[in-house]
N, C-alpha and C. Protein backbone atom coordinates (compact mmCIF):
# COMPACT_ATOMS: atom_id res chain seq x y z
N UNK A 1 93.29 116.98 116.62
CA UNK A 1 92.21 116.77 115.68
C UNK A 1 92.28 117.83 114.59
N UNK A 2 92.46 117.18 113.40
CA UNK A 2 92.37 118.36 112.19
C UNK A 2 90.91 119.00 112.60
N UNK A 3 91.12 120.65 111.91
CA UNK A 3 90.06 121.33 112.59
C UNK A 3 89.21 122.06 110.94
N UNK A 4 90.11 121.35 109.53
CA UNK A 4 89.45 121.92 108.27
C UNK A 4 88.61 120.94 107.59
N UNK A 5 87.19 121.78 107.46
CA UNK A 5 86.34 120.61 106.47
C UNK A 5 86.83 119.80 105.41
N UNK A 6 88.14 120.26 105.02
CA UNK A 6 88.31 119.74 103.24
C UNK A 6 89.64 120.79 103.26
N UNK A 7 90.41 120.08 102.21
CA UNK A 7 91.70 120.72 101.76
C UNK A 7 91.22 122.08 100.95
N UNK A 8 91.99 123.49 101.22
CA UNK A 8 91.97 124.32 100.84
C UNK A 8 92.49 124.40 99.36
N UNK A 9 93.59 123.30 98.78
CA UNK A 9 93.85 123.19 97.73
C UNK A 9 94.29 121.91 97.65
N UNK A 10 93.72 121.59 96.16
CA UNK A 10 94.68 120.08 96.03
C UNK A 10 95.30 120.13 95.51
N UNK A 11 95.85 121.22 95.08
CA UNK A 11 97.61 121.26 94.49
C UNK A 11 98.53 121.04 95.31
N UNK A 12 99.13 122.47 96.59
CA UNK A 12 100.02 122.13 97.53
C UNK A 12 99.00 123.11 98.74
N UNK A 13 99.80 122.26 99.81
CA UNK A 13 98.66 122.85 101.09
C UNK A 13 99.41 124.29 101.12
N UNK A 14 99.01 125.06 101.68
CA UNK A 14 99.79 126.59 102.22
C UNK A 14 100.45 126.50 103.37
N UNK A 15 100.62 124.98 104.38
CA UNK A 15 101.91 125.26 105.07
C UNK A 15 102.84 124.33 105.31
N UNK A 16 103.91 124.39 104.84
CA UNK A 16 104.50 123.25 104.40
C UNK A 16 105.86 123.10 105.00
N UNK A 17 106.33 122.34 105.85
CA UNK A 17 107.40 122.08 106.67
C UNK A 17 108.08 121.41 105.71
N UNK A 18 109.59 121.18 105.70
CA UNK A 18 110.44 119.87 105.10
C UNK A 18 110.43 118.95 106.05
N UNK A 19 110.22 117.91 105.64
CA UNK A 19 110.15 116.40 106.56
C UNK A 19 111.58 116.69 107.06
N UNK A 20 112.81 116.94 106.30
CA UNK A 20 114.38 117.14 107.31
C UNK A 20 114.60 118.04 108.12
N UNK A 21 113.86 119.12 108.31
CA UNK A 21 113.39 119.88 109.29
C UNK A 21 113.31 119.13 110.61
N UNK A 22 112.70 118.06 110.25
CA UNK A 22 111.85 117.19 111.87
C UNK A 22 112.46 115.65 111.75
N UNK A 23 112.97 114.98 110.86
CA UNK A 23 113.26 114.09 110.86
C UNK A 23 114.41 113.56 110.53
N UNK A 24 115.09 114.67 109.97
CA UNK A 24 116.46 114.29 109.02
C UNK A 24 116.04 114.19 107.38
N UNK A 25 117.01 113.69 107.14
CA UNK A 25 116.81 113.75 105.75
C UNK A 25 115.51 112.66 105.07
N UNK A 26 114.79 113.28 104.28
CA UNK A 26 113.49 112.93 103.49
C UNK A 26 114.09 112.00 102.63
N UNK A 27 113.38 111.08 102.59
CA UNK A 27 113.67 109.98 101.27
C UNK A 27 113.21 110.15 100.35
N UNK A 28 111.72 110.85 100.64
CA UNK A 28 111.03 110.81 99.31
C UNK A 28 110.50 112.61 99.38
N UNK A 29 110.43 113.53 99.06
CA UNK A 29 110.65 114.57 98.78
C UNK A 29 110.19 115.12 100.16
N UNK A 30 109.37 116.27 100.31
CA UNK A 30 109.00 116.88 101.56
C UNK A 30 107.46 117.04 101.85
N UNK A 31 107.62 116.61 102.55
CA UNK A 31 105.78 116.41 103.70
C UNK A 31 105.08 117.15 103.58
N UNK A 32 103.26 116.86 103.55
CA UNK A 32 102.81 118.39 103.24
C UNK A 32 102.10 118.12 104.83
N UNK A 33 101.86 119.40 105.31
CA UNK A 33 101.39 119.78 106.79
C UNK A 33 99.78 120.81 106.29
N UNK A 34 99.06 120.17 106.62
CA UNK A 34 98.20 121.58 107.04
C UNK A 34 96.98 121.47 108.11
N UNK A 35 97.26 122.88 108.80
CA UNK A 35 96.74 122.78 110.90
C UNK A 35 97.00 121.75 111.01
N UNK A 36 98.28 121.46 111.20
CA UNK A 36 98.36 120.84 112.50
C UNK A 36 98.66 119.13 112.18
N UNK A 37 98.41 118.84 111.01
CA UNK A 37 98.09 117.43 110.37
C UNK A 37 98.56 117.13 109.29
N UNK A 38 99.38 116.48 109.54
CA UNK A 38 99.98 114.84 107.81
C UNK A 38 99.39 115.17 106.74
N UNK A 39 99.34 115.63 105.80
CA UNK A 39 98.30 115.34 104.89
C UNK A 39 98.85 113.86 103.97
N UNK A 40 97.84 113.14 103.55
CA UNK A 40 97.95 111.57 103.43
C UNK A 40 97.02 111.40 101.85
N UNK A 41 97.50 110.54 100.85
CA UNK A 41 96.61 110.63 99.89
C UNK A 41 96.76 108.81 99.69
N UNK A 42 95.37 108.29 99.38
CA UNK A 42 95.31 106.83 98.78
C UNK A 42 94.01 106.67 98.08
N UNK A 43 94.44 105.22 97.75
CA UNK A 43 92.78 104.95 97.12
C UNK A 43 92.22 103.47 97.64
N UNK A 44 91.44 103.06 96.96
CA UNK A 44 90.62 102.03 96.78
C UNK A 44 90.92 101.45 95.75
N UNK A 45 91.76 100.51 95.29
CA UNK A 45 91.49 100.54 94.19
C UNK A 45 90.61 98.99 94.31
N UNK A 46 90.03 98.75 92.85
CA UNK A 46 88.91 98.39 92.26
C UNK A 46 88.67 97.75 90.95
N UNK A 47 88.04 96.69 90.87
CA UNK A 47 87.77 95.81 89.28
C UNK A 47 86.79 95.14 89.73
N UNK A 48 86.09 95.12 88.41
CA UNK A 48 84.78 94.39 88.19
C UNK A 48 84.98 92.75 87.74
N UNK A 49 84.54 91.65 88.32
CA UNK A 49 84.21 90.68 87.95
C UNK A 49 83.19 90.09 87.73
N UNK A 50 83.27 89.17 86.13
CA UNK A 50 82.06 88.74 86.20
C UNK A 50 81.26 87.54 87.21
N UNK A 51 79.77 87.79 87.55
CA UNK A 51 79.57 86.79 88.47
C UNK A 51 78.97 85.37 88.31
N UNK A 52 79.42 85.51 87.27
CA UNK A 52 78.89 84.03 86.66
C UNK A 52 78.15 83.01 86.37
N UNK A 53 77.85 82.12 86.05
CA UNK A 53 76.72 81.23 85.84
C UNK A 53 76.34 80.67 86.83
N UNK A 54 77.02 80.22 87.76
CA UNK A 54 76.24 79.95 89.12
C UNK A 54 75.95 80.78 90.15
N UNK A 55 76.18 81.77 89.85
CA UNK A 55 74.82 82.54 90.73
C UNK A 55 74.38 83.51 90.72
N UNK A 56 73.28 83.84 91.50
CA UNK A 56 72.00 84.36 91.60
C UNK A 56 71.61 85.95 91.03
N UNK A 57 73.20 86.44 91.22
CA UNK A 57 73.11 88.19 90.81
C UNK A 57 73.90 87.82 89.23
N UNK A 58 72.90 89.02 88.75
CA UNK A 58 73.40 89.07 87.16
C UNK A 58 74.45 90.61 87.51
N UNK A 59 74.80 90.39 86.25
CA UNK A 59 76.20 91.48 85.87
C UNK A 59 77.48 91.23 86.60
N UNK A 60 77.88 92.05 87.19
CA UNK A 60 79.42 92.39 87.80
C UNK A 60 79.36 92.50 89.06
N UNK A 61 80.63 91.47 89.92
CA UNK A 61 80.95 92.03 91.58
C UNK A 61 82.08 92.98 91.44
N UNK A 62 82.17 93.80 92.33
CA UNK A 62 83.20 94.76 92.59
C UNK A 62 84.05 94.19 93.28
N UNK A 63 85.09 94.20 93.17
CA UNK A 63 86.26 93.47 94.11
C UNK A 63 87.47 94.27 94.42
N UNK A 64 87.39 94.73 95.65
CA UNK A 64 88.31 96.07 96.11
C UNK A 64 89.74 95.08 96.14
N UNK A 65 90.90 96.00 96.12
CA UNK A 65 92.48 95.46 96.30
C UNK A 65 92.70 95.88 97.86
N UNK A 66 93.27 94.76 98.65
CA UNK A 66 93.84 95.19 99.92
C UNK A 66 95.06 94.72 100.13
N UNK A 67 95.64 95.14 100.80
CA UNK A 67 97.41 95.18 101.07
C UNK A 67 97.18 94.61 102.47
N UNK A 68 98.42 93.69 102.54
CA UNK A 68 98.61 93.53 104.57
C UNK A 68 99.32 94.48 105.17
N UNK A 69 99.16 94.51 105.85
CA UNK A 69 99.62 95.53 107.17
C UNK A 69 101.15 95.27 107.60
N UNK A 70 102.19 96.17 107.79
CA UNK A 70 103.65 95.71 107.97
C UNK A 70 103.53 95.93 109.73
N UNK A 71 102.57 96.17 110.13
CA UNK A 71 102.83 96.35 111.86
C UNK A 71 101.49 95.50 112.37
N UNK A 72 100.95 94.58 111.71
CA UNK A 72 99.82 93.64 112.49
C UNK A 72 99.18 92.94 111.87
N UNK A 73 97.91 92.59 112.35
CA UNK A 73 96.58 91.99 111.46
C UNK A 73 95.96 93.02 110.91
N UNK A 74 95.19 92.63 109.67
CA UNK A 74 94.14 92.98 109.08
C UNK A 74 94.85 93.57 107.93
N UNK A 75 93.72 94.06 106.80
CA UNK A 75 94.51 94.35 105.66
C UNK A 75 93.95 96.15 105.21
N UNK A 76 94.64 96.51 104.30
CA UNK A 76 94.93 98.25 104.48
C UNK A 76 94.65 98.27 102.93
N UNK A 77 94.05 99.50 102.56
CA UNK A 77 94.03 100.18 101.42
C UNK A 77 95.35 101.34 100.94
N UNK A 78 95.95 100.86 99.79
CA UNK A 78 97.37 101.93 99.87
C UNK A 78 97.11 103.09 100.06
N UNK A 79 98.08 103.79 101.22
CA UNK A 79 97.83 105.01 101.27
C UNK A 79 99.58 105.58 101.82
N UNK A 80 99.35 106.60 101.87
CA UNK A 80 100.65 107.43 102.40
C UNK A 80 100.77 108.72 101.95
N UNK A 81 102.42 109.42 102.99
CA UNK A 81 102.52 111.21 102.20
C UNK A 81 102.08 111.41 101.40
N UNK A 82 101.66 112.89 101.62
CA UNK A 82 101.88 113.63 100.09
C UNK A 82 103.01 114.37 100.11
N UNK A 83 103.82 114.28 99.45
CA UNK A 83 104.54 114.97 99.71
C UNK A 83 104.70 116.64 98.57
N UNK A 84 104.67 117.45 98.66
CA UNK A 84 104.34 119.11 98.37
C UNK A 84 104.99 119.22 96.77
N UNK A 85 105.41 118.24 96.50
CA UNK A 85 106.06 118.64 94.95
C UNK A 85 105.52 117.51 93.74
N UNK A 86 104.16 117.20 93.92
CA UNK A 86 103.13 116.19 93.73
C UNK A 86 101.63 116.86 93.90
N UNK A 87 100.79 116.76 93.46
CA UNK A 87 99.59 117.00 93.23
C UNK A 87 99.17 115.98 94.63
N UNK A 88 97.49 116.11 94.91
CA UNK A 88 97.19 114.72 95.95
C UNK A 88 96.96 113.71 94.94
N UNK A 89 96.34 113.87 93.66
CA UNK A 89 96.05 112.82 92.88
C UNK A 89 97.62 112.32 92.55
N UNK A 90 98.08 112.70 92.29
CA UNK A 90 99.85 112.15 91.80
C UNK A 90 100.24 111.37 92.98
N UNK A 91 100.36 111.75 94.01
CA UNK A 91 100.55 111.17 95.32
C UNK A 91 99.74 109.63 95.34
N UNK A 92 98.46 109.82 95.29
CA UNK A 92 97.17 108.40 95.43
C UNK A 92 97.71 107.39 94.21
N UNK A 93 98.11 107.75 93.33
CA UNK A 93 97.92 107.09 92.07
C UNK A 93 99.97 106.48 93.07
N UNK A 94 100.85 107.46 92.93
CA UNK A 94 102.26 106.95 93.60
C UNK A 94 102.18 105.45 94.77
N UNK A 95 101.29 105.89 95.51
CA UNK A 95 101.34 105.29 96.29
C UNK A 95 100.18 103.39 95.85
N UNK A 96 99.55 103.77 95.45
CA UNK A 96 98.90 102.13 94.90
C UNK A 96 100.04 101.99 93.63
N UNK A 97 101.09 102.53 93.50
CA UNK A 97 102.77 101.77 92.89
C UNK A 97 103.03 101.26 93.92
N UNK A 98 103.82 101.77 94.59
CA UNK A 98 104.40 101.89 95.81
C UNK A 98 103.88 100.27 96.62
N UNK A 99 102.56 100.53 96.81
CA UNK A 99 102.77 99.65 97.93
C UNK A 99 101.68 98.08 97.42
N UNK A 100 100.96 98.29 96.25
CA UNK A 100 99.78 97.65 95.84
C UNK A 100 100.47 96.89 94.63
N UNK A 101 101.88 97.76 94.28
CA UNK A 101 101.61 97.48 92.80
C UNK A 101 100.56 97.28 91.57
N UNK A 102 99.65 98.45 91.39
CA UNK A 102 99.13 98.64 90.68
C UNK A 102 98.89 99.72 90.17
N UNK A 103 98.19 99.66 88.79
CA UNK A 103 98.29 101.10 87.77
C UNK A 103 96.65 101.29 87.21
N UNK A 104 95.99 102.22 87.57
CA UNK A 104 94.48 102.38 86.59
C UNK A 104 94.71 103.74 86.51
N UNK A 105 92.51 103.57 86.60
CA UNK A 105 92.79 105.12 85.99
C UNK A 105 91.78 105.78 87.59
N UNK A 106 92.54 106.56 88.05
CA UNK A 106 92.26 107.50 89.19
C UNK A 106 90.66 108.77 88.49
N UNK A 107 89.64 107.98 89.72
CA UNK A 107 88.50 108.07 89.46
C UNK A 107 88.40 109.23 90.28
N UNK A 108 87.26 109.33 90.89
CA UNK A 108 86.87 110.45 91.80
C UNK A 108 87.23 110.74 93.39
N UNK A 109 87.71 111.78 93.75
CA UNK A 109 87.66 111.77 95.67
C UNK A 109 86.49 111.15 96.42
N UNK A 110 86.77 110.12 96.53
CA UNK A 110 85.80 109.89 97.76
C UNK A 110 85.34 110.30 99.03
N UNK A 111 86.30 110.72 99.34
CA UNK A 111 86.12 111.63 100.49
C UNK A 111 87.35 111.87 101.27
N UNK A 112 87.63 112.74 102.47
CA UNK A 112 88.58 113.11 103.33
C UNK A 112 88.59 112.35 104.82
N UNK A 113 89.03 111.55 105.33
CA UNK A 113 89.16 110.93 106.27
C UNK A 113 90.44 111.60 107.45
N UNK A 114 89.99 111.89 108.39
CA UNK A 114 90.89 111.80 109.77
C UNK A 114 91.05 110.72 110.66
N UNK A 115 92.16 110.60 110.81
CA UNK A 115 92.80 109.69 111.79
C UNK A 115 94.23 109.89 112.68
N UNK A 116 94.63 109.12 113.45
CA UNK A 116 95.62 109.54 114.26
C UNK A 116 96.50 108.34 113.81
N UNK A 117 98.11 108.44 113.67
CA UNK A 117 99.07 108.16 113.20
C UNK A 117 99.85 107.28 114.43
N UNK A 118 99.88 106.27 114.29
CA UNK A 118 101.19 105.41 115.56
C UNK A 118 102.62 105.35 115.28
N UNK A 119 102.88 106.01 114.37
CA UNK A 119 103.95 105.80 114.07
C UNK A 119 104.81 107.32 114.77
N UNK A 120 105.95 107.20 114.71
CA UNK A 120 106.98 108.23 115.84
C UNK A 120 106.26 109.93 115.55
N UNK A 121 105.56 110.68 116.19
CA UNK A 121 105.40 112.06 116.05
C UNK A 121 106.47 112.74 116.14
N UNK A 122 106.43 113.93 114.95
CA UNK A 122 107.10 115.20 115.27
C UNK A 122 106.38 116.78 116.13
N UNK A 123 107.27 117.31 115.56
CA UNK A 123 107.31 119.16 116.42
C UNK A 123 105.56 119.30 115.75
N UNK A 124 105.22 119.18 114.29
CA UNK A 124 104.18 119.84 114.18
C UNK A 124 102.99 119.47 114.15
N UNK A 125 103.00 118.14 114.03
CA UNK A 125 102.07 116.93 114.51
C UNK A 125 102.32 116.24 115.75
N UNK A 126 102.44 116.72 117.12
CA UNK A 126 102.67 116.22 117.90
C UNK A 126 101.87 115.04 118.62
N UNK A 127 100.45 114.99 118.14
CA UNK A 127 99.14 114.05 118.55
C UNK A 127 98.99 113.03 117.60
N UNK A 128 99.89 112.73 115.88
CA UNK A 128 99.55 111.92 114.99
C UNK A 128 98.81 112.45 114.40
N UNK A 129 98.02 113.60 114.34
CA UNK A 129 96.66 114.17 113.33
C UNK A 129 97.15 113.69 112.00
N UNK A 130 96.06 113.05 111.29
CA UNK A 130 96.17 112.76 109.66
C UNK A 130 95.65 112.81 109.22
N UNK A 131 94.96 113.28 107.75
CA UNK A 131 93.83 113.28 106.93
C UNK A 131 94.19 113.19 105.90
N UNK A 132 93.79 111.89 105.37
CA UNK A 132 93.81 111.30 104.04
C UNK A 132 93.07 111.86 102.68
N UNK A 133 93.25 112.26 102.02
CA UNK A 133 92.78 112.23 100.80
C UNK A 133 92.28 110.56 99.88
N UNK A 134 91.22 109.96 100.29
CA UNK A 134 90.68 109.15 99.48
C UNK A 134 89.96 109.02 98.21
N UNK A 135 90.69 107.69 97.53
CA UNK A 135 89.75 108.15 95.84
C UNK A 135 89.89 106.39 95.77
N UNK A 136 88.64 106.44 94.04
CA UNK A 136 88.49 105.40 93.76
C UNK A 136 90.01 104.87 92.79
N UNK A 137 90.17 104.13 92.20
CA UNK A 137 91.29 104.12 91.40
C UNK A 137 90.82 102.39 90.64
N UNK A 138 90.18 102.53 89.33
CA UNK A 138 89.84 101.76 88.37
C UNK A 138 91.32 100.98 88.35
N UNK A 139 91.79 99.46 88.39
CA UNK A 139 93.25 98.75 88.23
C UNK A 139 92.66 98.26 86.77
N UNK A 140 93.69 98.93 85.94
CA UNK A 140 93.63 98.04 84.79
C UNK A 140 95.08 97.35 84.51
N UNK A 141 96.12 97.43 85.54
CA UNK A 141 97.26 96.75 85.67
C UNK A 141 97.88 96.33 86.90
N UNK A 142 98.13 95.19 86.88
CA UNK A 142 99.10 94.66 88.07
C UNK A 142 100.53 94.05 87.74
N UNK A 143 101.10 94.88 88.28
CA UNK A 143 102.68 95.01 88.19
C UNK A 143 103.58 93.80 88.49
N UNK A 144 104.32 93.15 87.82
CA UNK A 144 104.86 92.07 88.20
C UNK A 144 105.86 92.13 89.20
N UNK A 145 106.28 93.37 89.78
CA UNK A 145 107.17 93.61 90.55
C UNK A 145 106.97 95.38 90.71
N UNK A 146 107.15 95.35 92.01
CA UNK A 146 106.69 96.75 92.77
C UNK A 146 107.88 97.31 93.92
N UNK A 147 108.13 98.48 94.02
CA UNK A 147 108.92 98.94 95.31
C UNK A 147 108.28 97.92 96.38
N UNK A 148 107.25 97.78 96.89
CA UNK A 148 107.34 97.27 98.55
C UNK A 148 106.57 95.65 98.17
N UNK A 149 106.69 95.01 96.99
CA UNK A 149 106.42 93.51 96.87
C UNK A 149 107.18 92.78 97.80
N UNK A 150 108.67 93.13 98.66
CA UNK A 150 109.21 91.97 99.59
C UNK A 150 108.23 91.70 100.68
N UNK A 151 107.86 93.58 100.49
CA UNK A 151 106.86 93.53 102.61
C UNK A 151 105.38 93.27 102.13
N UNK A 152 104.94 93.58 100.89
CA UNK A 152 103.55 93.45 100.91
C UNK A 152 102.81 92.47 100.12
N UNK A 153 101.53 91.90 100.48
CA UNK A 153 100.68 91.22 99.83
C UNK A 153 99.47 91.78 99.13
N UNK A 154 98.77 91.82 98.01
CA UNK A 154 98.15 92.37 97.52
C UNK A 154 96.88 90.91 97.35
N UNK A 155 95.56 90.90 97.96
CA UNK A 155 94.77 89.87 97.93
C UNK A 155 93.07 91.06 97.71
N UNK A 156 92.72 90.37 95.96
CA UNK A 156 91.59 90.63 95.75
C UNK A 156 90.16 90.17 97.17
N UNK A 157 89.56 91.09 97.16
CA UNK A 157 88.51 90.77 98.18
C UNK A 157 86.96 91.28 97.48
N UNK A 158 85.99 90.56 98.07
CA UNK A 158 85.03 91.35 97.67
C UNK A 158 84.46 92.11 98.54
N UNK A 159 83.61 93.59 98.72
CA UNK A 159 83.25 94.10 99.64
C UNK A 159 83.09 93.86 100.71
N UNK A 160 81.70 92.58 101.05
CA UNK A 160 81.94 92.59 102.46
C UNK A 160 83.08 91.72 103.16
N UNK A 161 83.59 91.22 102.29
CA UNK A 161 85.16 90.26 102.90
C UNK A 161 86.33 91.91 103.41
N UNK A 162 86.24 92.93 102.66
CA UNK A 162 86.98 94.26 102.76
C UNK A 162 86.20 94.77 104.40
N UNK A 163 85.19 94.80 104.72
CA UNK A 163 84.68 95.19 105.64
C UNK A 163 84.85 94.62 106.70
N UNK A 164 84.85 93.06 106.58
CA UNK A 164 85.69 92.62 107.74
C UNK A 164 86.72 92.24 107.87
N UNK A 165 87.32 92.33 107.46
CA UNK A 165 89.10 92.34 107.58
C UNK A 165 89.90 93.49 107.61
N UNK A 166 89.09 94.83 107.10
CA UNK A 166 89.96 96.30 106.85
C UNK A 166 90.39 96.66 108.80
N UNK A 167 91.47 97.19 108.70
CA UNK A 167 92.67 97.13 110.02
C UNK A 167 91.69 98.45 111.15
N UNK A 168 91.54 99.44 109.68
CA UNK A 168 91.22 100.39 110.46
C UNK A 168 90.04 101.01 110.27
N UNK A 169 89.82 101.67 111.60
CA UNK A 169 88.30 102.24 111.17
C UNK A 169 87.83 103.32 110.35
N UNK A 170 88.80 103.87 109.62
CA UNK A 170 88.38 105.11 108.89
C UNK A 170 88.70 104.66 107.61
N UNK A 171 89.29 103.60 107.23
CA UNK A 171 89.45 102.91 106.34
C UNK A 171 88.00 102.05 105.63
N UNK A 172 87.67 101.35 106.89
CA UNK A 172 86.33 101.10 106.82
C UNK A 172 85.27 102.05 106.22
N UNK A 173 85.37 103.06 106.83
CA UNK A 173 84.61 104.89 106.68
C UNK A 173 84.60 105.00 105.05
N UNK A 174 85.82 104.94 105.17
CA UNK A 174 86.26 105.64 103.43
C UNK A 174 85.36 104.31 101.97
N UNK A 175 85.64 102.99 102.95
CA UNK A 175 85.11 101.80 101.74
C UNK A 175 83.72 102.21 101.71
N UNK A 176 82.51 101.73 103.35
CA UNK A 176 81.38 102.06 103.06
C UNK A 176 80.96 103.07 102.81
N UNK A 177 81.44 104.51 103.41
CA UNK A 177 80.73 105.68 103.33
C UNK A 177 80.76 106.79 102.21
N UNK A 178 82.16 106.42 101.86
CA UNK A 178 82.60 106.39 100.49
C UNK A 178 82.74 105.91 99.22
N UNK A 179 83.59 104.27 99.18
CA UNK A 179 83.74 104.11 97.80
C UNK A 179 82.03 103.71 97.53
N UNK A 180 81.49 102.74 98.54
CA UNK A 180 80.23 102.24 98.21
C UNK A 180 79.12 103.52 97.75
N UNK A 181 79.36 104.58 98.46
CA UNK A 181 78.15 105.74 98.12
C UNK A 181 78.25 106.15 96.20
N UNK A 182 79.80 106.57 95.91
CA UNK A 182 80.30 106.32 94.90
C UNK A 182 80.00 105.81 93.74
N UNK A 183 80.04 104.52 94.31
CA UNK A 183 79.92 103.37 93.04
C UNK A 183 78.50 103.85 92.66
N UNK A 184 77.86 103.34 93.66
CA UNK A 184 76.40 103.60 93.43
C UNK A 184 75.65 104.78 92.86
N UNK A 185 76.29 106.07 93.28
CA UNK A 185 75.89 107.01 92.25
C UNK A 185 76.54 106.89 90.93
N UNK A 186 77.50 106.16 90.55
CA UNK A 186 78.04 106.23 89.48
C UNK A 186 77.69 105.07 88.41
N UNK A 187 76.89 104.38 89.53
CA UNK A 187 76.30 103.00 88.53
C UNK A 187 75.16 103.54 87.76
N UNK A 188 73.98 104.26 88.64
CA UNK A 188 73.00 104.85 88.06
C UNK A 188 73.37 106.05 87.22
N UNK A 189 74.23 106.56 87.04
CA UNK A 189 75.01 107.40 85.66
C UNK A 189 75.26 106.44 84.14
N UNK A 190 75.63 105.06 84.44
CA UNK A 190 75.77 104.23 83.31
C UNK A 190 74.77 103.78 82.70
């Protein structure tokens, strides 16, 4: 279990292993570690639609982007490494390329989420510890072609369709407890 309230920096963490250290050679640059845990950066990303003449709510629905899952059911918000030669925002914004194919404009941290990792552990994460760096991320582009478009699907949803279908539970965490707290302070700012 990560044991820090919040990243000490969001530039680069202060302890930083090379992923070829533990895994062989890195594909994509080197892993950031701190106590004990992955550090992980993604977002939400997000667009407003209008809700139209038939019905009942005036203005705009929010309609989060979700990705499918390459190991099951349910659908995932892009996320992944950070890797130490990247900012976390550079990383969040990399990764909704990467796996969403999409491009906006990277809004605010939503918050820090922990979770545990299924995928093969190493020497310094031996339990999966992970903690994501979550943010909102405004899409004002969708990419006609993306690094992981063979494996992934990208299907607009609206909130509570995101709530029941999201894979995981801290994912869930990050939509309601986060992007939704978010929006909402940020609506009453407009």
């Amino acid at each position: 279990m990560c044991l820090l309230a919040g990243y000490e920096s969001l530039r680069r963490p202060p302890f930083v292993i090379p992923a070829s250290s533990v895994f062989g050679p890195a594909p994509v640059g080197i892993s950031s570690y701190e106590a004990g845990c992955r550090l992980v950066a993604g977002c939400i990303p997000f667009r407003y639609r209008s809700a139209g003449d038939d019905s009942d709510t005036s203005g705009k629905i929010v309609e989060v982007l979700m990705i499918n899952s390459t190991s099951g059911p349910g659908l995932l918000f892009p996320k992944g490494g950070w890797d130490n030669d990247e900012t976390v925002e550079e990383a969040a914004v990399r990764e909704a390329i990467e796996e969403a194919g999409v491009r906006g404009d990277l809004k605010d941290l939503i918050g820090h989420y922990d979770f545990k990792s299924k995928t093969p552990q190493d020497k310094i994460c031996p339990d999966g510890s992970c903690r994501a760096a979550m943010f909102a991320l405004f899409v004002n582009e969708e990419l006609k072609s993306w690094p992981e478009q063979d494996i992934r699907q990208r299907t607009w949803v609206t909130i509570p369709e995101a709530v029941e279908c999201c894979r995981h539970p801290w994912m869930r965490d990050a939509l309601v407890n986060g992007f939704l707290k978010w929006q909402g302070h940020n609506m009453l700012e407009d």
